[in-house]
N, C-alpha and C. Protein backbone atom coordinates (compact mmCIF):
# COMPACT_ATOMS: atom_id res chain seq x y z
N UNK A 1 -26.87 -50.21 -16.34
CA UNK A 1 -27.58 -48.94 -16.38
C UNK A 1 -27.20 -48.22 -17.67
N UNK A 2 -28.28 -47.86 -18.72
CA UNK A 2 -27.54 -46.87 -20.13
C UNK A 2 -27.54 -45.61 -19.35
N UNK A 3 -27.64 -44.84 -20.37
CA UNK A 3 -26.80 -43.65 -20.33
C UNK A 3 -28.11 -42.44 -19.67
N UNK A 4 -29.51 -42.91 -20.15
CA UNK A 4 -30.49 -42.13 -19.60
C UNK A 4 -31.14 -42.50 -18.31
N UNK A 5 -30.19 -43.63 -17.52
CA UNK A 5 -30.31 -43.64 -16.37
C UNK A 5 -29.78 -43.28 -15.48
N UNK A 6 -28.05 -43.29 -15.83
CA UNK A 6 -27.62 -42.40 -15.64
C UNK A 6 -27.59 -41.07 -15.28
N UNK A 7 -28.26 -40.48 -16.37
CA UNK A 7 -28.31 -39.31 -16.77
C UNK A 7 -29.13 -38.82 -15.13
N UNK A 8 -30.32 -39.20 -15.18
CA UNK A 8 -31.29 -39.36 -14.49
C UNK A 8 -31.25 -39.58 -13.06
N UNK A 9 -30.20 -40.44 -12.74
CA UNK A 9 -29.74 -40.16 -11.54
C UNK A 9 -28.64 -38.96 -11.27
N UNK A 10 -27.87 -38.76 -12.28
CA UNK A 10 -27.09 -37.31 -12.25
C UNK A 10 -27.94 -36.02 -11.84
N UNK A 11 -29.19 -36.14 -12.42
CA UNK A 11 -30.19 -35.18 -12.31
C UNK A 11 -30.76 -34.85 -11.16
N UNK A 12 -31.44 -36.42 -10.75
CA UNK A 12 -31.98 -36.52 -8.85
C UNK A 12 -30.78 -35.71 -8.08
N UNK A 13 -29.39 -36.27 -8.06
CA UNK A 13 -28.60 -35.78 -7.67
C UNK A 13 -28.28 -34.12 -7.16
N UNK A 14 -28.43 -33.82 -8.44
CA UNK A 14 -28.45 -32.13 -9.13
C UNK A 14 -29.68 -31.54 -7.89
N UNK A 15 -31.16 -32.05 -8.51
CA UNK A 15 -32.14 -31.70 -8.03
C UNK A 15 -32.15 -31.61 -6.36
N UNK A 16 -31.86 -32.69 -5.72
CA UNK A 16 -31.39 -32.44 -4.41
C UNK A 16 -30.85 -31.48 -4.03
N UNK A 17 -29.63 -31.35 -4.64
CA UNK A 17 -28.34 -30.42 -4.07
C UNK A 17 -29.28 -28.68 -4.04
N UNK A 18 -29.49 -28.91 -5.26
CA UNK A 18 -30.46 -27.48 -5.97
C UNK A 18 -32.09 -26.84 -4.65
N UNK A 19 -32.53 -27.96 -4.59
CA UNK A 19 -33.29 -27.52 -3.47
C UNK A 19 -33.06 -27.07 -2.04
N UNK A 20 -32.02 -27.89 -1.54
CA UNK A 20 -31.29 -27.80 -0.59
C UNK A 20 -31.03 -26.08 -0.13
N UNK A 21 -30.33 -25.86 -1.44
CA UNK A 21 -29.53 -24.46 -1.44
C UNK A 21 -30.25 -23.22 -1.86
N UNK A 22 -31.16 -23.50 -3.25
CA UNK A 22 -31.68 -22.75 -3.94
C UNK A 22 -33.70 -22.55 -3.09
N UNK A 23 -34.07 -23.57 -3.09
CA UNK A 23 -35.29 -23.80 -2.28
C UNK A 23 -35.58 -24.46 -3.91
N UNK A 24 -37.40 -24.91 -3.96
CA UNK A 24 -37.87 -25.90 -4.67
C UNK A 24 -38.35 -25.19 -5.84
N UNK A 25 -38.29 -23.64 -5.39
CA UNK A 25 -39.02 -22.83 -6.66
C UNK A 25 -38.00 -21.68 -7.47
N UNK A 26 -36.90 -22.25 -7.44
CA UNK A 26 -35.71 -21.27 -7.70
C UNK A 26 -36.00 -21.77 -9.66
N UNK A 27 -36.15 -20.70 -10.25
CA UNK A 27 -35.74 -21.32 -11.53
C UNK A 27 -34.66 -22.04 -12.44
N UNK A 28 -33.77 -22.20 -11.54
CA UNK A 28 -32.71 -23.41 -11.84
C UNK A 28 -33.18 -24.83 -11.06
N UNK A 29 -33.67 -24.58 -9.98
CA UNK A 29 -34.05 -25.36 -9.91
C UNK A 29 -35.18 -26.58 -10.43
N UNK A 30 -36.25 -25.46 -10.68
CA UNK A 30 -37.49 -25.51 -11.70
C UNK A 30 -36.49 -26.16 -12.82
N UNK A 31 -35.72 -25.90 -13.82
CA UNK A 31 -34.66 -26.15 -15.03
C UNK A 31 -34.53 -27.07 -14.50
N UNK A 32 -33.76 -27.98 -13.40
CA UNK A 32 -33.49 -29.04 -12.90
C UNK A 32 -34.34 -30.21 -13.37
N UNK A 33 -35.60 -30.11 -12.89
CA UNK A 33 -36.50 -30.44 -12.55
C UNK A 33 -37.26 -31.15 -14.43
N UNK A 34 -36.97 -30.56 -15.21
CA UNK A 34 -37.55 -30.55 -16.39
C UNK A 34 -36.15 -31.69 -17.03
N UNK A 35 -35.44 -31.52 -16.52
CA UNK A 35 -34.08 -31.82 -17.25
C UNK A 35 -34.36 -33.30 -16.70
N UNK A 36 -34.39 -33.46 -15.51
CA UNK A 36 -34.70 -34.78 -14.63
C UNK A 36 -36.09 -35.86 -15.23
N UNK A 37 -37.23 -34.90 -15.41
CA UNK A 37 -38.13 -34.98 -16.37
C UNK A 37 -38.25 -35.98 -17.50
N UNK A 38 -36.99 -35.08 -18.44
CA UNK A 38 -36.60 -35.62 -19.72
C UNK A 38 -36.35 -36.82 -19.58
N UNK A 39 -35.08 -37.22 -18.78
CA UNK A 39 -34.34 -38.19 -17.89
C UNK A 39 -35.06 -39.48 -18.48
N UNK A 40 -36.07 -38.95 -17.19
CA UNK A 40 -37.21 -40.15 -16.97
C UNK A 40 -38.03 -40.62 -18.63
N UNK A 41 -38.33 -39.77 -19.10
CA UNK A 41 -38.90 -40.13 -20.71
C UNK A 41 -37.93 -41.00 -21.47
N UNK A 42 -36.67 -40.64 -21.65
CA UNK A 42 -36.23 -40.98 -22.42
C UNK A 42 -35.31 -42.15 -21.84
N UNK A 43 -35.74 -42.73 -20.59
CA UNK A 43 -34.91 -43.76 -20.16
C UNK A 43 -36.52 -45.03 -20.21
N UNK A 44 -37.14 -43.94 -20.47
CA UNK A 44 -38.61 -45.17 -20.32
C UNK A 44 -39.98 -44.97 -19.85
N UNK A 45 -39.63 -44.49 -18.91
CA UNK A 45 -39.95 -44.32 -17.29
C UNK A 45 -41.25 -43.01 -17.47
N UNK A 46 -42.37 -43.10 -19.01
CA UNK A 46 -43.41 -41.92 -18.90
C UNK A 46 -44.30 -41.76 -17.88
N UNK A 47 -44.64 -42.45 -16.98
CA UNK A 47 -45.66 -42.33 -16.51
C UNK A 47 -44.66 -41.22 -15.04
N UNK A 48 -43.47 -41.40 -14.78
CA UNK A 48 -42.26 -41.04 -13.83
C UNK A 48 -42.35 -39.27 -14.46
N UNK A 49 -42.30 -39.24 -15.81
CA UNK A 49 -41.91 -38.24 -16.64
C UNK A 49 -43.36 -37.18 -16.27
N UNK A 50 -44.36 -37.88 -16.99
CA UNK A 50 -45.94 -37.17 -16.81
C UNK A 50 -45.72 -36.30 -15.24
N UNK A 51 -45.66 -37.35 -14.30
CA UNK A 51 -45.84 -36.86 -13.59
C UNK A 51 -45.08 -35.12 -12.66
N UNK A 52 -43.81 -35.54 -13.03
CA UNK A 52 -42.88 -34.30 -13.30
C UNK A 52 -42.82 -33.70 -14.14
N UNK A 53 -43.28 -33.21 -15.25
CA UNK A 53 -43.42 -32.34 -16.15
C UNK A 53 -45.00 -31.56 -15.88
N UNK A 54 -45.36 -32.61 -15.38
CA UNK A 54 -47.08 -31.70 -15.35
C UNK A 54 -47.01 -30.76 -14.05
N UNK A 55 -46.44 -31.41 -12.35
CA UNK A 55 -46.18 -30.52 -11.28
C UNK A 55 -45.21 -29.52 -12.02
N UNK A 56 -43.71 -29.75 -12.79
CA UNK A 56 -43.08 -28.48 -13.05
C UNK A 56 -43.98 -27.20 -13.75
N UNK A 57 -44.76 -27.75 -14.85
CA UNK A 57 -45.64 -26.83 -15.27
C UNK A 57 -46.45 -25.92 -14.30
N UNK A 58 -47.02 -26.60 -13.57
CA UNK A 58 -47.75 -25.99 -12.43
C UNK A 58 -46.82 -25.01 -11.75
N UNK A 59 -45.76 -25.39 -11.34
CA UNK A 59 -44.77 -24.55 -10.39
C UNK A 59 -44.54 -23.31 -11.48
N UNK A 60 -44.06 -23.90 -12.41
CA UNK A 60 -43.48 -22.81 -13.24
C UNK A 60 -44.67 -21.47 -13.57
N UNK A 61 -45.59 -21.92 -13.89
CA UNK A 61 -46.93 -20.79 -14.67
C UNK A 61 -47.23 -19.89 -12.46
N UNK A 62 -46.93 -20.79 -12.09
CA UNK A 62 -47.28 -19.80 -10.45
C UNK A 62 -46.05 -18.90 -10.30
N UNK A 63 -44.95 -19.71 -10.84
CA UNK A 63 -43.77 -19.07 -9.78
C UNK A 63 -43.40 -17.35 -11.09
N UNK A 64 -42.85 -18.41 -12.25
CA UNK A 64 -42.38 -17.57 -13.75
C UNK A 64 -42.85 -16.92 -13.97
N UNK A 65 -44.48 -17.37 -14.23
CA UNK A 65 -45.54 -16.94 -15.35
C UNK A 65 -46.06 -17.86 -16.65
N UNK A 66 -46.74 -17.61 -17.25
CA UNK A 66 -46.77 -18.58 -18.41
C UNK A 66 -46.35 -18.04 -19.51
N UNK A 67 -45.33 -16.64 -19.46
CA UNK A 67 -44.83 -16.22 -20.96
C UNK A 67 -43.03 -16.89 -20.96
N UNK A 68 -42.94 -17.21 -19.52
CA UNK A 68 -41.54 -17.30 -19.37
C UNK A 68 -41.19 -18.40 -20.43
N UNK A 69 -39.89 -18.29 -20.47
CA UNK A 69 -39.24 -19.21 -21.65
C UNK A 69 -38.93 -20.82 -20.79
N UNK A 70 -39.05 -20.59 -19.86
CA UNK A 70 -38.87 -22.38 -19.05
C UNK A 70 -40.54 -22.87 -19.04
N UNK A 71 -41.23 -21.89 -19.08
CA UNK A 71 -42.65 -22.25 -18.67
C UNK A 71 -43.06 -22.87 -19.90
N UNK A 72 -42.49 -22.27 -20.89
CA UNK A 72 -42.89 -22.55 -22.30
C UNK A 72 -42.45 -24.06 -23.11
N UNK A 73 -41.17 -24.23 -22.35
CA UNK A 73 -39.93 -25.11 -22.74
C UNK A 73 -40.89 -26.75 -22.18
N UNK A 74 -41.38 -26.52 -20.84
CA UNK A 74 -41.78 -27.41 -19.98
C UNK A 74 -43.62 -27.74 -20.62
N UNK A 75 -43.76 -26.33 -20.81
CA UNK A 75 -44.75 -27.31 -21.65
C UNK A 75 -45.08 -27.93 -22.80
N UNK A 76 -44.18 -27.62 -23.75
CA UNK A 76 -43.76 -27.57 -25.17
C UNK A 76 -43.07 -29.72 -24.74
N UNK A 77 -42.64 -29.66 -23.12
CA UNK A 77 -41.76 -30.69 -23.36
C UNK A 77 -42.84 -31.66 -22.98
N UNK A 78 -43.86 -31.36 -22.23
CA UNK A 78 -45.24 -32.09 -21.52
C UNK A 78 -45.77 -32.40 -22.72
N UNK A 79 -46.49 -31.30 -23.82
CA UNK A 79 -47.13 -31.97 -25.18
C UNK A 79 -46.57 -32.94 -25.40
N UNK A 80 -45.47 -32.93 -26.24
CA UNK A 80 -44.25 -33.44 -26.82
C UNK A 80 -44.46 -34.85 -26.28
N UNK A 81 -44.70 -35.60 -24.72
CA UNK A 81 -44.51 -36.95 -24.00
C UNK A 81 -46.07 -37.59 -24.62
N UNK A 82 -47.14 -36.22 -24.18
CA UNK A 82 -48.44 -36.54 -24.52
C UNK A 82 -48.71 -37.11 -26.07
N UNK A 83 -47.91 -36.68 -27.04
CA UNK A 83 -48.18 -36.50 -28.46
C UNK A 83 -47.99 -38.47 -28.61
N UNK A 84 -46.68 -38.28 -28.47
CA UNK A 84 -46.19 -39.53 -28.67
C UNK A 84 -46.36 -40.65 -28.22
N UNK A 85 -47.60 -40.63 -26.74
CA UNK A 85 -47.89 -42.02 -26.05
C UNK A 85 -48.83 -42.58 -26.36
């Protein structure tokens, strides 16, 4: 396993614990969620990534707003997968 699978399961991990406690729309958790995201991109895994970055977006622009700085981050990080595939 490298290091962005790792990572990635550190994250699921995280993300669990985070919902559990926080619920699914807590903005750390939302942060979780993008971080886990990344995970998935950069271990390989875009189509894993797309799919979590595009629901976080969604959560985020309902829950944040769309000026918030995670809302922005998450979609800035969604282009960013789109640009490059």
């Amino acid at each position: 396993m490298g290091d962005w699978e790792r990572a990635a399961a550190l994250f699921e991990q995280t993300l669990t614990a985070r919902v559990r406690v926080l619920g699914p729309y807590h903005a750390d958790t939302l942060n979780t969620r993008n971080g886990l995201a990344d995970a998935y991109h950069e271990a390989g895994d875009r189509d894993a990534a797309a799919a979590l970055f595009e629901q976080t977006l969604v959560d985020c622009r309902r829950v944040l707003g769309r000026k918030h700085p995670l809302t922005r981050l998450v979609r800035a990080n969604l282009t960013e997968l789109n640009r490059i595939s």
